[in-house]
N, C-alpha and C. Protein backbone atom coordinates (compact mmCIF):
# COMPACT_ATOMS: atom_id res chain seq x y z
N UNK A 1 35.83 -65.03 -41.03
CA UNK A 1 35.49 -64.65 -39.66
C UNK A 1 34.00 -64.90 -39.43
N UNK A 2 34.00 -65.95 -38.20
CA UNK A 2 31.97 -65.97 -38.32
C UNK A 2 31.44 -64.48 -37.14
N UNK A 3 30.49 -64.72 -37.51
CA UNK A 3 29.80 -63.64 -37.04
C UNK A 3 28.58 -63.98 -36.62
N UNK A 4 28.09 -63.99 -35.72
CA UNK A 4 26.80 -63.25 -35.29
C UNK A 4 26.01 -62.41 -35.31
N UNK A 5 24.26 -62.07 -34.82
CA UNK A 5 23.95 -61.39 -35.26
C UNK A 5 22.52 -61.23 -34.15
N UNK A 6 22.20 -60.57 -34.24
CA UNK A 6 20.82 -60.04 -33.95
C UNK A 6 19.54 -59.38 -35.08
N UNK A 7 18.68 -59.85 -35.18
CA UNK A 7 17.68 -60.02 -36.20
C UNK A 7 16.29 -60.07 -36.04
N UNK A 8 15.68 -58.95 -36.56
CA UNK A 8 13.92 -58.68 -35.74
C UNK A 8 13.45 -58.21 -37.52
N UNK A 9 12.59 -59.13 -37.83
CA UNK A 9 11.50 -58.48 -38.55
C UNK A 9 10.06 -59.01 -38.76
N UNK A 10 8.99 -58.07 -38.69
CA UNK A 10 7.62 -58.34 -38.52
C UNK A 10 6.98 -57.54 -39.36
N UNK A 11 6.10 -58.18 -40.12
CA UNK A 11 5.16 -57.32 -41.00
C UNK A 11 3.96 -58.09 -40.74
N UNK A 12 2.91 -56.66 -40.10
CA UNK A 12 1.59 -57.08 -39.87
C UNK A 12 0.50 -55.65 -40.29
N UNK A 13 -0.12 -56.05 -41.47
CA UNK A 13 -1.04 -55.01 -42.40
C UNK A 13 -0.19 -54.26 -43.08
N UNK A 14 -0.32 -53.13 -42.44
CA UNK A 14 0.70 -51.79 -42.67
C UNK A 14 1.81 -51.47 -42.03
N UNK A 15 2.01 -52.45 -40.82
CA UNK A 15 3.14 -52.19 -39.83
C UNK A 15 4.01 -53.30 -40.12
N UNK A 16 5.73 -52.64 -40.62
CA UNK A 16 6.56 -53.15 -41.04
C UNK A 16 7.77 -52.57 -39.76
N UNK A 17 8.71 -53.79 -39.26
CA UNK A 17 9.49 -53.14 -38.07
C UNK A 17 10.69 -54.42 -38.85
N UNK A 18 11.52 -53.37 -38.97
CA UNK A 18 12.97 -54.64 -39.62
C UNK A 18 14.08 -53.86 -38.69
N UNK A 19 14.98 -55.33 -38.02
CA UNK A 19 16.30 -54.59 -37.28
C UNK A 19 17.15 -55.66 -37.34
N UNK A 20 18.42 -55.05 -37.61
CA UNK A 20 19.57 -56.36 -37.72
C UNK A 20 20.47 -55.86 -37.64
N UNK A 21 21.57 -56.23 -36.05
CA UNK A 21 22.59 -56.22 -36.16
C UNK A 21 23.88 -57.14 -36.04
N UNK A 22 24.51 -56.77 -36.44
CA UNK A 22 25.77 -57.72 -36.44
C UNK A 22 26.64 -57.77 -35.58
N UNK A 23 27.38 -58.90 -34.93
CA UNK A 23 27.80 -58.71 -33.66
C UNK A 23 29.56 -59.50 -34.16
N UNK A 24 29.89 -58.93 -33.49
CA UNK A 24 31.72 -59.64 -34.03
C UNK A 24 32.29 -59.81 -32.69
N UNK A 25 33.57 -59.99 -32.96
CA UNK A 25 34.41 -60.36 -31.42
C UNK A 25 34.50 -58.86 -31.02
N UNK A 26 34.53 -57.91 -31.53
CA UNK A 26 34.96 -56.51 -30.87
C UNK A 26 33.48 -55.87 -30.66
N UNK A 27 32.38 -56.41 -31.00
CA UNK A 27 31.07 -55.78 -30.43
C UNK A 27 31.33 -55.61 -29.01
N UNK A 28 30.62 -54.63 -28.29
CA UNK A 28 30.89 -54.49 -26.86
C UNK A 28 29.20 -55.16 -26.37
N UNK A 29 29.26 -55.44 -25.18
CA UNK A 29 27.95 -55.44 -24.42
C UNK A 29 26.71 -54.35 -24.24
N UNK A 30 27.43 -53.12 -24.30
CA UNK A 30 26.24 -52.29 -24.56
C UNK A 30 26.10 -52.07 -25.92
N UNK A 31 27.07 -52.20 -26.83
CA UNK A 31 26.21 -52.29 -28.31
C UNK A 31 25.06 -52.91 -28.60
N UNK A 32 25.46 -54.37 -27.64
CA UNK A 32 24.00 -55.62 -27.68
C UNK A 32 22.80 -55.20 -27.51
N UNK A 33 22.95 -54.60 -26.23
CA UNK A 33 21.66 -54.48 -25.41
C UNK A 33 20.79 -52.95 -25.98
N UNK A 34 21.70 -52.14 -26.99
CA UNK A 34 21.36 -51.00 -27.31
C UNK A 34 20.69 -51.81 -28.59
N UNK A 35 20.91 -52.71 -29.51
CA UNK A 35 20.29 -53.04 -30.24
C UNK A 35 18.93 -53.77 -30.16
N UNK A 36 19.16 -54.64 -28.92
CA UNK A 36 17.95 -55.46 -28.23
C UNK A 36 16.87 -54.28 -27.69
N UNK A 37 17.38 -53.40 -26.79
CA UNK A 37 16.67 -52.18 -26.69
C UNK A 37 15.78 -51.41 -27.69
N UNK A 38 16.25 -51.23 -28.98
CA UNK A 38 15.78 -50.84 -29.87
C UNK A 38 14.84 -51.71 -30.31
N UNK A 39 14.74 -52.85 -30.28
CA UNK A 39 13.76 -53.84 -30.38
C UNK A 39 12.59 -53.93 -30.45
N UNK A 40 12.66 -54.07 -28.47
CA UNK A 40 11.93 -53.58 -27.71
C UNK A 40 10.83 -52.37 -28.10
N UNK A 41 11.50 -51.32 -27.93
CA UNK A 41 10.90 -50.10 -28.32
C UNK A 41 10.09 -50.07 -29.71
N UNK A 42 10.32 -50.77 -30.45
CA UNK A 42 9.71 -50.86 -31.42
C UNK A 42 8.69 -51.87 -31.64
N UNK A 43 8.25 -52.56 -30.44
CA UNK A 43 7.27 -53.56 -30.20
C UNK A 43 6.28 -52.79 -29.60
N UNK A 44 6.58 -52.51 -28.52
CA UNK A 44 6.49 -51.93 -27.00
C UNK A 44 4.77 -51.29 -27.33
N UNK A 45 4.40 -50.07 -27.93
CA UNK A 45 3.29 -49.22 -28.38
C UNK A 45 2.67 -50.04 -29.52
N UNK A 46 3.41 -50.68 -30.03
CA UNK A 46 2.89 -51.82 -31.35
C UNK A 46 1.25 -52.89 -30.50
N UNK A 47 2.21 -53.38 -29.82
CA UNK A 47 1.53 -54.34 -29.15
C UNK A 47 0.22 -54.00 -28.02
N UNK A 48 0.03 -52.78 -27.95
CA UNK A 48 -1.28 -51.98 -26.74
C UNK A 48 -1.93 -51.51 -28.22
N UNK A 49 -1.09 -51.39 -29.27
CA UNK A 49 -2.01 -50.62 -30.31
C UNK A 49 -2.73 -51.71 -31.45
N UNK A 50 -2.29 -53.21 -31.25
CA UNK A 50 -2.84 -54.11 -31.71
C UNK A 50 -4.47 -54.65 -31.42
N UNK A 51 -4.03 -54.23 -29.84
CA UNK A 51 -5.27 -54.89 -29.22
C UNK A 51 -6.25 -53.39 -29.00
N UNK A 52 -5.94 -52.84 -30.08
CA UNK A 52 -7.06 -51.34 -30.28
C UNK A 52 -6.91 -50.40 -29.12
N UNK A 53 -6.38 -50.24 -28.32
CA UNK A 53 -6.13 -49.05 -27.58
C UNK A 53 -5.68 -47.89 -28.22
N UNK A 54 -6.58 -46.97 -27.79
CA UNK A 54 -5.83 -45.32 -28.32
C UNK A 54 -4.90 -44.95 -27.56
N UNK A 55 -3.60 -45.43 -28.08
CA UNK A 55 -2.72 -44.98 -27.39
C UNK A 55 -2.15 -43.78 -27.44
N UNK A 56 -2.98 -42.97 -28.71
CA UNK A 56 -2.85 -41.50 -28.83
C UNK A 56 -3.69 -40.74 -27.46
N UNK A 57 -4.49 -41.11 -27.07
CA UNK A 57 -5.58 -40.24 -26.32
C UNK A 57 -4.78 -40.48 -24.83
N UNK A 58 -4.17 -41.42 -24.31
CA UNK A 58 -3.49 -42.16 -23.38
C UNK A 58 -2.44 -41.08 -23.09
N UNK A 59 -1.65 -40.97 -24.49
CA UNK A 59 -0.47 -40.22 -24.22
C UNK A 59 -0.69 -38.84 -24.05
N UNK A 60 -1.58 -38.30 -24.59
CA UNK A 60 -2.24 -36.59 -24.05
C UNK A 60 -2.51 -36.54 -22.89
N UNK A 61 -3.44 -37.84 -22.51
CA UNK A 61 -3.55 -37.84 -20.59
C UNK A 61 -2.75 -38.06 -19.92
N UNK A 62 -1.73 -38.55 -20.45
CA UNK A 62 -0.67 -38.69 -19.55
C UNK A 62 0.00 -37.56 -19.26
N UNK A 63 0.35 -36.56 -20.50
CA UNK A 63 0.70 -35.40 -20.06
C UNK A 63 0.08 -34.16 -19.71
N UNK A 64 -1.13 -34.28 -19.99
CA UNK A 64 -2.26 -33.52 -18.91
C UNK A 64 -1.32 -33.88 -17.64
N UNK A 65 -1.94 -34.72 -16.48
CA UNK A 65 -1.32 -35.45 -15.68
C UNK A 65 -0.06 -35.35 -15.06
N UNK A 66 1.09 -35.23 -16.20
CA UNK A 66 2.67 -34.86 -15.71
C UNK A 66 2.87 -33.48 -15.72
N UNK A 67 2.29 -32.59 -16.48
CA UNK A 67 2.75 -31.36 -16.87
C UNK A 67 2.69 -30.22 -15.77
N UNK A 68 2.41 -30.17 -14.65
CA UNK A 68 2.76 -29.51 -13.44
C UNK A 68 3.26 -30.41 -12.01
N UNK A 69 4.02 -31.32 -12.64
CA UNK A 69 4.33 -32.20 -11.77
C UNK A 69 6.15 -31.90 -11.80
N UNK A 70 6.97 -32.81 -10.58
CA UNK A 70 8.28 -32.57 -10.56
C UNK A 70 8.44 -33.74 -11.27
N UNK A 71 10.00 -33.53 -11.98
CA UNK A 71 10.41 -35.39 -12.85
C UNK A 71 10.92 -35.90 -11.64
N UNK A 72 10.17 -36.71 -10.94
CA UNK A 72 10.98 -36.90 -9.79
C UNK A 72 9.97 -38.03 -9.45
N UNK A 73 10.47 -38.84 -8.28
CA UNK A 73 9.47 -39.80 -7.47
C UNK A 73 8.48 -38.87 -6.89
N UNK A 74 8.70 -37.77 -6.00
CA UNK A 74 7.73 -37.75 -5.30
C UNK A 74 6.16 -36.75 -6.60
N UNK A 75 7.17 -36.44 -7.92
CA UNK A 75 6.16 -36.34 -9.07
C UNK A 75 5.18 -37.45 -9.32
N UNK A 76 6.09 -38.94 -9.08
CA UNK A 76 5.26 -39.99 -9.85
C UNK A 76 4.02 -40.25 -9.05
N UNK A 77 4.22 -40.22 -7.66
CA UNK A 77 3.07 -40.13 -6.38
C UNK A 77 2.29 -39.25 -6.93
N UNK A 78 2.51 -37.86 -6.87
CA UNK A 78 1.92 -36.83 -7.52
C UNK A 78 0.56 -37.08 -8.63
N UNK A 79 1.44 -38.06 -9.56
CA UNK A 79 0.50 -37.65 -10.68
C UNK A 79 -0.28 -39.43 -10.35
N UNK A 80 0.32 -40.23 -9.78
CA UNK A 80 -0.49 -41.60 -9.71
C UNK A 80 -1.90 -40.91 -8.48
N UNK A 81 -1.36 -39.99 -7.93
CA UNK A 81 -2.83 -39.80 -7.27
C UNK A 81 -3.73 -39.32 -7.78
N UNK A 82 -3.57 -39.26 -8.86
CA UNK A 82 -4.80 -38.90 -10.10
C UNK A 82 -4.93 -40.41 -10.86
N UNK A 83 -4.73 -40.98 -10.86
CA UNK A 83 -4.53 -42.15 -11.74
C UNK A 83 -6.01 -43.07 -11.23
N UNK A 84 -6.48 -43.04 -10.04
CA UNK A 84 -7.31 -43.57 -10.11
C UNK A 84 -8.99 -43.20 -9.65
N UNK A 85 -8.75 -41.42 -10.31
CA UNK A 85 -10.31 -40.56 -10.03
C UNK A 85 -10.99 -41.09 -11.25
N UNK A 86 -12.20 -40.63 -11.54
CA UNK A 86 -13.23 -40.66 -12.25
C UNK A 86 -13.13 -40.46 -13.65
N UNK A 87 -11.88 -39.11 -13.99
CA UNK A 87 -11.54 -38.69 -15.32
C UNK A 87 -10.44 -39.60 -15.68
N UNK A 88 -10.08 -40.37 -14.78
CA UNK A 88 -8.34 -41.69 -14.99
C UNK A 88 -9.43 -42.18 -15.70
N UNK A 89 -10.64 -42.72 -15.30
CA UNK A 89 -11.14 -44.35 -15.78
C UNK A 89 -11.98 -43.74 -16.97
N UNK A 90 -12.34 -43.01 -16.80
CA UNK A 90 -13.28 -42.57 -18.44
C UNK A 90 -11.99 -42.23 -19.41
N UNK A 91 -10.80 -41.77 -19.17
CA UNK A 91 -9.78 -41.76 -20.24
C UNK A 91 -9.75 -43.11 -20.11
N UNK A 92 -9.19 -44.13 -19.45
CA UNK A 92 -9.26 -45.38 -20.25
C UNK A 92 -10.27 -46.40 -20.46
N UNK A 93 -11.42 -45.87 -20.11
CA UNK A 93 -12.40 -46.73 -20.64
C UNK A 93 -12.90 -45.98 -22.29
N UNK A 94 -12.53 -45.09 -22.60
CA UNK A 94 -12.43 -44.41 -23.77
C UNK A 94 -11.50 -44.97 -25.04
N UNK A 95 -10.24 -44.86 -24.29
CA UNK A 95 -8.96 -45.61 -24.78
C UNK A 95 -9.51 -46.95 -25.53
N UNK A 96 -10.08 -47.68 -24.73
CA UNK A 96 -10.57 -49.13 -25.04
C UNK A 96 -11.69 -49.08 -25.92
N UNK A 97 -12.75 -48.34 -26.57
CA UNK A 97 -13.71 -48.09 -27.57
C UNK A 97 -14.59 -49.31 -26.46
N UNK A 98 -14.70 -49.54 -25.42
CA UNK A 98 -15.79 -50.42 -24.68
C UNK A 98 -15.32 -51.90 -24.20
N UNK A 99 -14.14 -51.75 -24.92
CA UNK A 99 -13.93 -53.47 -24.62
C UNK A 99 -13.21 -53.27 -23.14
N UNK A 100 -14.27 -53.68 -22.31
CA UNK A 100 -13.78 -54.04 -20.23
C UNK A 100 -12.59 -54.57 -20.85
N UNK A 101 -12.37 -55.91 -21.31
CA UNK A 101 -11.11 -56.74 -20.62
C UNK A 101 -10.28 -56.00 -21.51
N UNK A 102 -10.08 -54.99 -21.91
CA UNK A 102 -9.19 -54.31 -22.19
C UNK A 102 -8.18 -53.05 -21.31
N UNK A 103 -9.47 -52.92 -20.39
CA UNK A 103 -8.86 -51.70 -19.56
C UNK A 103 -7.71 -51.94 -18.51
N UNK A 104 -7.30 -53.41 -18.10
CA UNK A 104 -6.39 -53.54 -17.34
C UNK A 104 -5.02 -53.24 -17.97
N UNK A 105 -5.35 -53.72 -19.32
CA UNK A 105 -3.69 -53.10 -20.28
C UNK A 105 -3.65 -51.76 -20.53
N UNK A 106 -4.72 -51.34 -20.78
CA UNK A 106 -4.69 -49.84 -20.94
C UNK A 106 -4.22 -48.72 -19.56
N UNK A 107 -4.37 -49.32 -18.79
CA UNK A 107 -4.05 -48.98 -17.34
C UNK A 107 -2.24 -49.08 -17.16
N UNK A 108 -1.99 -50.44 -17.58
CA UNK A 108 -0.34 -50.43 -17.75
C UNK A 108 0.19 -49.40 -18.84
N UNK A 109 -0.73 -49.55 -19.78
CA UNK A 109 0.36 -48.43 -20.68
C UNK A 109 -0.04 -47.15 -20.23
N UNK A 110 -1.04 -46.50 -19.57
CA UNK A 110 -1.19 -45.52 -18.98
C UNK A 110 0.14 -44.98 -17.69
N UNK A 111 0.00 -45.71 -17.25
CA UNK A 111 1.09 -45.90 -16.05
C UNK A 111 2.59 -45.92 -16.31
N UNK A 112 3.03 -46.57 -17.10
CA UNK A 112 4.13 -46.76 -17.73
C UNK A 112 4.65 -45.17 -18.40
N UNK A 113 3.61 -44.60 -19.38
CA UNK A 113 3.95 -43.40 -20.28
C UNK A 113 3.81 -42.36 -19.13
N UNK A 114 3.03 -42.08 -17.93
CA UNK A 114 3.10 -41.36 -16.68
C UNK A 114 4.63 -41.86 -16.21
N UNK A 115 5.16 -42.79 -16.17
CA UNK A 115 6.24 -42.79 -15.51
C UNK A 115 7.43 -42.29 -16.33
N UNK A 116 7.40 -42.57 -17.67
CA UNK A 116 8.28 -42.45 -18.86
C UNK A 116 7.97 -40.71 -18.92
N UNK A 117 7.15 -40.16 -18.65
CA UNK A 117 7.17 -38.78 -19.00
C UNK A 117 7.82 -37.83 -17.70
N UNK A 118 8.15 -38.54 -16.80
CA UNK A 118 8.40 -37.82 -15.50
C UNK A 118 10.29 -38.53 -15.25
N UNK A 119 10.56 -38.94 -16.39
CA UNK A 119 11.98 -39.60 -16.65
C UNK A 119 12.07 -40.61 -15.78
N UNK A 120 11.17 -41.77 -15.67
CA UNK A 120 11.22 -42.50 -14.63
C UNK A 120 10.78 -44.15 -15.28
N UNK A 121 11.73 -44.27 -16.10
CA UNK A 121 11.56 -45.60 -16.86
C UNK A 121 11.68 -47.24 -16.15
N UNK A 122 11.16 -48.03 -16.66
CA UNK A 122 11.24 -49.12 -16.15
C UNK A 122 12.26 -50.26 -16.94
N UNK A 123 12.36 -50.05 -18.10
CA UNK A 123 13.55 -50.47 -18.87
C UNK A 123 14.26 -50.06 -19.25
N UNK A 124 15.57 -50.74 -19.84
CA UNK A 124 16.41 -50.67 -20.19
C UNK A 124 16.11 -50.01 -21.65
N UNK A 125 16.52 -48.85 -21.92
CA UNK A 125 15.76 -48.35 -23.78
C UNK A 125 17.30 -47.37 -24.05
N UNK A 126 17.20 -46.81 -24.90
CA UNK A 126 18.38 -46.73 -26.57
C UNK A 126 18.48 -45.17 -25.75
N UNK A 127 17.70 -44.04 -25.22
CA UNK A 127 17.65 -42.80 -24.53
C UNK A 127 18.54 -43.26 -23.64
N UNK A 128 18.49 -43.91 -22.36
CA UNK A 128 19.07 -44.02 -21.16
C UNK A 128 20.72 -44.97 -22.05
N UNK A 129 20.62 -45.94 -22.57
CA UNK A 129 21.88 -45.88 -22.49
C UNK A 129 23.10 -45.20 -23.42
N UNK A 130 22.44 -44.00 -24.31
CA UNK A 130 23.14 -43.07 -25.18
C UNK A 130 23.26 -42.39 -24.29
N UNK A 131 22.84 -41.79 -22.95
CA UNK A 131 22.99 -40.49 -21.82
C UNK A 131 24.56 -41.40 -21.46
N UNK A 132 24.38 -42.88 -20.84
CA UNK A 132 25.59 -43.71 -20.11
C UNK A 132 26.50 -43.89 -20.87
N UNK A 133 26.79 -44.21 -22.46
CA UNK A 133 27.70 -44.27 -23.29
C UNK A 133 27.35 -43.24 -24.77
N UNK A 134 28.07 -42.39 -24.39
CA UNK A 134 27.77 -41.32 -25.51
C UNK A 134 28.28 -41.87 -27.29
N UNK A 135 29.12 -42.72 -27.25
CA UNK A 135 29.27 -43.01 -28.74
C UNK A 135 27.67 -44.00 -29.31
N UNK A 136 27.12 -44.38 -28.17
CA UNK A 136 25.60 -44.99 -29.25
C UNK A 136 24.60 -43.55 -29.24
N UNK A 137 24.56 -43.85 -30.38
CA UNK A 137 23.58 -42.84 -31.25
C UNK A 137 22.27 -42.99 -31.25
N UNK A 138 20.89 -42.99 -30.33
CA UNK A 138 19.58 -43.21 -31.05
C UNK A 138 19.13 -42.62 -32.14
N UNK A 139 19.12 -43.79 -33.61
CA UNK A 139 18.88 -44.07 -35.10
C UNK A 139 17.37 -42.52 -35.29
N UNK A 140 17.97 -41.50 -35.80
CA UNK A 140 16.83 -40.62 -36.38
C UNK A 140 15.96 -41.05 -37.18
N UNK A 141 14.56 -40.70 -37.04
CA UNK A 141 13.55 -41.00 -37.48
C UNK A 141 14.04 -40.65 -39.16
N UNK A 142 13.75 -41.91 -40.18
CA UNK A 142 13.71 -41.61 -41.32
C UNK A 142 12.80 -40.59 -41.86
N UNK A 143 13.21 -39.79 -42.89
CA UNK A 143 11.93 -38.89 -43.91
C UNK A 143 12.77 -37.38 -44.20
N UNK A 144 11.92 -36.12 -43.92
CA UNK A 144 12.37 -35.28 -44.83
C UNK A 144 13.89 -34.78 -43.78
N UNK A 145 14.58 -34.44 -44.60
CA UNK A 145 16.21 -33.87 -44.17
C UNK A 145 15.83 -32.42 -44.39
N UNK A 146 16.61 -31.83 -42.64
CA UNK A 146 16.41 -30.39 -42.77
C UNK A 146 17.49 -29.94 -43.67
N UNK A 147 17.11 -28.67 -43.93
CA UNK A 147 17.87 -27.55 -45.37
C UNK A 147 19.15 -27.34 -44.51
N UNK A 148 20.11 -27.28 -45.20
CA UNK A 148 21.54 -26.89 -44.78
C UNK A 148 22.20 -24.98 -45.15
């Protein structure tokens, strides 16, 4: 029986990301895209954190920012009307350790994790389609197993 497959691996320094799945005649379509999804997600913070952004300091401001807000659109208004005062641009000119042509990406991943924290995603990711098809599972973080 041939088979197909889907296949991601990257090793760069210390950052190792391996994913492979196998696809047969009875794979469904959202199996695919739950695997491609997973991908994704595992690039996604890789790639803002390559080009040196603190994407730790980003994600605290972001929820500064969301945390008395509704998860809702008229939240995302809410908290984007902070997005571009005085304390928005010193968090991401911070984010960036000085490098200007950095702050326009830092601004997207700013924006993005403000929208992602107010449940208001822009892609397709492994959360939203485990809510739509409950038999995919998002894969638990490997390491210590709680006591039984």
């Amino acid at each position: 029986m041939d088979s197909e497959s889907i296949e991601f691996a990257a090793k760069y320094k210390n950052w190792v990301a391996i994913r492979k799945t196998s696809i047969y005649p009875d794979t469904t379509p959202e199996e695919i895209a739950f695997a491609i999804a997973g991908i994704r997600q595992s690039i996604d913070k890789k790639a803002f954190e390559l080009l040196g952004i603190d994407t730790a300091s980003l994600d605290k401001y972001a929820e500064g920012l969301t945390s008395n807000v509704k998860k809702n659109y008229s939240g995302l208004s809410e908290a984007l009307g902070k997005f571009g005062t005085a304390e928005s641009k010193k968090a991401i000119e911070t984010a960036c350790s000085g490098k200007i042509e950095h702050e326009s990406i830092a601004k997207t991943y700013l924006f993005r994790k403000i929208a992602q924290l107010l449940n208001l995603d822009f892609d397709v990711n492994q959360e939203m389609l485990s809510k739509i098809y409950p038999s995919l599972k998002v894969p638990k973080p490997r390491g210590r197993k709680p006591k039984e």
